[in-house]
C-alpha atoms as a PDB file:
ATOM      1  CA  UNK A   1     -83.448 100.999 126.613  1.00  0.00           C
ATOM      2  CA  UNK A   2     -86.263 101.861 124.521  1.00  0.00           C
ATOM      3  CA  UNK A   3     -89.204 101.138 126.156  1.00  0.00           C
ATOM      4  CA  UNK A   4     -91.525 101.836 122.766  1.00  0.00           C
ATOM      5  CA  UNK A   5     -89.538  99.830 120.958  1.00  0.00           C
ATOM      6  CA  UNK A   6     -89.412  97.087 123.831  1.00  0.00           C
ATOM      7  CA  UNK A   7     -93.355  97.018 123.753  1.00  0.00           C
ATOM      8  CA  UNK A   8     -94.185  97.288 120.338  1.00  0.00           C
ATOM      9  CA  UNK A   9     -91.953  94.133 119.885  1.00  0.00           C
ATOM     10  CA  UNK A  10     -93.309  92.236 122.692  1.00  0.00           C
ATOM     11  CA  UNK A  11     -96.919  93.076 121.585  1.00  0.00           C
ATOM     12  CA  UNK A  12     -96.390  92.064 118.118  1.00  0.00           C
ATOM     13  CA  UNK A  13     -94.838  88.506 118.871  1.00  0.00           C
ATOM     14  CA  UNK A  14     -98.163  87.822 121.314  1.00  0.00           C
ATOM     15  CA  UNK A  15    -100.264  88.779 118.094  1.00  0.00           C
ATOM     16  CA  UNK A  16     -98.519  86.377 115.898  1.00  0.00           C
ATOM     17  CA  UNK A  17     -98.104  83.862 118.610  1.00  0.00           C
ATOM     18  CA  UNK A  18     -94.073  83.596 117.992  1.00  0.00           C
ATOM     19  CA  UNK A  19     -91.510  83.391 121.156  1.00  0.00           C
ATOM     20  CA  UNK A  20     -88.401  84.549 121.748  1.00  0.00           C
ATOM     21  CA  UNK A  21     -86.977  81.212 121.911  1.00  0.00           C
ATOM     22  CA  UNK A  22     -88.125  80.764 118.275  1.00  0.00           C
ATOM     23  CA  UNK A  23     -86.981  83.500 117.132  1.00  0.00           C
ATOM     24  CA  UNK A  24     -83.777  83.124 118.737  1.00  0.00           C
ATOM     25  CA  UNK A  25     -83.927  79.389 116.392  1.00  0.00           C
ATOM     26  CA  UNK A  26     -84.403  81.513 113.776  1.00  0.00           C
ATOM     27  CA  UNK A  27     -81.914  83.371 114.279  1.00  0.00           C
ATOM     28  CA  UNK A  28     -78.845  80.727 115.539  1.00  0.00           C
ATOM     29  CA  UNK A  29     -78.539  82.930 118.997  1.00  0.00           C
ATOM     30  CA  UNK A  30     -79.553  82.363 122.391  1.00  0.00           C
ATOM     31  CA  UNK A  31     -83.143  83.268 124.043  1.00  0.00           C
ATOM     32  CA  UNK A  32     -81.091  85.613 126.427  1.00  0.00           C
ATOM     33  CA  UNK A  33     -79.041  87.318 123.119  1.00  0.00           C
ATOM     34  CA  UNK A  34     -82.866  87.871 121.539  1.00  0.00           C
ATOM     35  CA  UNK A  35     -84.040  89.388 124.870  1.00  0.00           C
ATOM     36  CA  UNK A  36     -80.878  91.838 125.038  1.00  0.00           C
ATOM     37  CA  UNK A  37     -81.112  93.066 121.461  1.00  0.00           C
ATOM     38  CA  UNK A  38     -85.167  93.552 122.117  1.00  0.00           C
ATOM     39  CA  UNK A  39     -84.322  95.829 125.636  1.00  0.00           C
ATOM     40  CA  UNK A  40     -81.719  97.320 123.778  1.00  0.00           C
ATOM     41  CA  UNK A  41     -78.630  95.731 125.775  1.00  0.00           C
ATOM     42  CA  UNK A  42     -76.909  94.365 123.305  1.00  0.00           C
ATOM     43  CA  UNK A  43     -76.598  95.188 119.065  1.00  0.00           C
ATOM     44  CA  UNK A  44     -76.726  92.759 116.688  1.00  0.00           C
ATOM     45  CA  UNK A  45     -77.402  93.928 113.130  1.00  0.00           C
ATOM     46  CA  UNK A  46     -77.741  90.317 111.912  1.00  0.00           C
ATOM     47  CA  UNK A  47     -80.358  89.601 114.895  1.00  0.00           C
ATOM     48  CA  UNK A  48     -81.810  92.775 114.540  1.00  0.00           C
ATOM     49  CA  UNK A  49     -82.881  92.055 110.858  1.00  0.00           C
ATOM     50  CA  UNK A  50     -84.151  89.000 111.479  1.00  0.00           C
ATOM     51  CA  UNK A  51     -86.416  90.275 114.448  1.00  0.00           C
ATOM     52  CA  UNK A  52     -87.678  92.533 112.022  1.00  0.00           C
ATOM     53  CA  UNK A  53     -88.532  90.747 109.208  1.00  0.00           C
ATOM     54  CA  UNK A  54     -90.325  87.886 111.443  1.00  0.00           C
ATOM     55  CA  UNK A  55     -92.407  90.522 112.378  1.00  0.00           C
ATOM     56  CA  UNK A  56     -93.263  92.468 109.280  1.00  0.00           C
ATOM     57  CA  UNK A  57     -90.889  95.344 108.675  1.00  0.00           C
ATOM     58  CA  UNK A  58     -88.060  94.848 106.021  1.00  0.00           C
ATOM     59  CA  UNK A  59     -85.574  96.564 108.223  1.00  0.00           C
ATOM     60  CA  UNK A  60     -84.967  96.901 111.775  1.00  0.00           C
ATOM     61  CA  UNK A  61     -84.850 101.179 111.302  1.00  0.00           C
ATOM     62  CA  UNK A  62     -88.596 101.041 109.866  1.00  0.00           C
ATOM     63  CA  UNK A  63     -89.185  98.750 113.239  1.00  0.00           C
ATOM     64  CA  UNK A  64     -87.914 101.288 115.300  1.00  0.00           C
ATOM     65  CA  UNK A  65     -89.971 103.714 113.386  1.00  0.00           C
ATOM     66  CA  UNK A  66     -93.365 102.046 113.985  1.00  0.00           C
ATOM     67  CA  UNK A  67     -92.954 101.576 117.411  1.00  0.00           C
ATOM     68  CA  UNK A  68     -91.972 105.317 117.903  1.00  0.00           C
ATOM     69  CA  UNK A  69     -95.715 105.906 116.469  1.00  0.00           C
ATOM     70  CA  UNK A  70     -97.424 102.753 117.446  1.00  0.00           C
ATOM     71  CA  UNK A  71     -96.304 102.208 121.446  1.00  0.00           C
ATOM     72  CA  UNK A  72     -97.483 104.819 122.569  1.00  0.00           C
ATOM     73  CA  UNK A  73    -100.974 104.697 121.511  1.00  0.00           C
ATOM     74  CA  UNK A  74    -100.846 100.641 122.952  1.00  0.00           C
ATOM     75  CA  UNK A  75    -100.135 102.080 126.019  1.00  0.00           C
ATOM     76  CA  UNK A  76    -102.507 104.468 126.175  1.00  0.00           C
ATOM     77  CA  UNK A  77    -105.298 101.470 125.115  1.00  0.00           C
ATOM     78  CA  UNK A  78    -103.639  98.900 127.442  1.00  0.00           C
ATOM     79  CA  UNK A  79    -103.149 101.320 130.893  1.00  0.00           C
ATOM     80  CA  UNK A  80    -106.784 101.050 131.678  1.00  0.00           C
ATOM     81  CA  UNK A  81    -107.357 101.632 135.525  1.00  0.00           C
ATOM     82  CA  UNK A  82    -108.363  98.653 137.198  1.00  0.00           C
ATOM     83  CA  UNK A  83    -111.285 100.126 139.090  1.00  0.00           C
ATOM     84  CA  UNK A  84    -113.300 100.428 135.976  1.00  0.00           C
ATOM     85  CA  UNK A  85    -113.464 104.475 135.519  1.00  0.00           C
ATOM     86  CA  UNK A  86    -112.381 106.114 132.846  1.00  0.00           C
ATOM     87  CA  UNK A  87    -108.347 107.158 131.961  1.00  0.00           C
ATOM     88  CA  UNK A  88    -108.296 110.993 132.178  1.00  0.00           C
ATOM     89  CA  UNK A  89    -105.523 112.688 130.059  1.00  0.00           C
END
């Protein structure tokens, strides 16, 4: 599984307010075949296109790119300790 990839997607459907279950309408699949191809447990180039263009990207590959770059840094922002001091590196 790519957890980057699993992340940036998840992120970027709670920014544009979009589920899985419509996307998996969207796509003709099941919620569970949407959540498999977003973990990375299952391949579907047809599902994977459509995942990508509902969120921006005009192929899955340029997807996988961003999150590569973007996760990460989400992460970083996100991870804050819950006792209100400052992340060290």
């Amino acid at each position: 599984m790519n957890g980057n990839l699993h992340t940036f997607i998840v992120l970027h459907l709670g920014e544009l307010h979009i589920s899985q279950s419509a996307i998996a309408k969207k796509c003709d699949c099941s919620v569970q075949m949407v959540n498999y191809v977003i973990m990375g447990r299952r391949k579907s180039a047809s599902v994977q296109q459509k995942i990508a263009r509902i969120l921006g990207f005009p192929t899955w590959e340029l997807l996988e790119d961003a999150a590569e770059t973007i996760a990460p840094l989400l992460s970083v922002i996100l991870n804050r300790p819950s006792d209100g001091k400052e992340a060290t590196a």
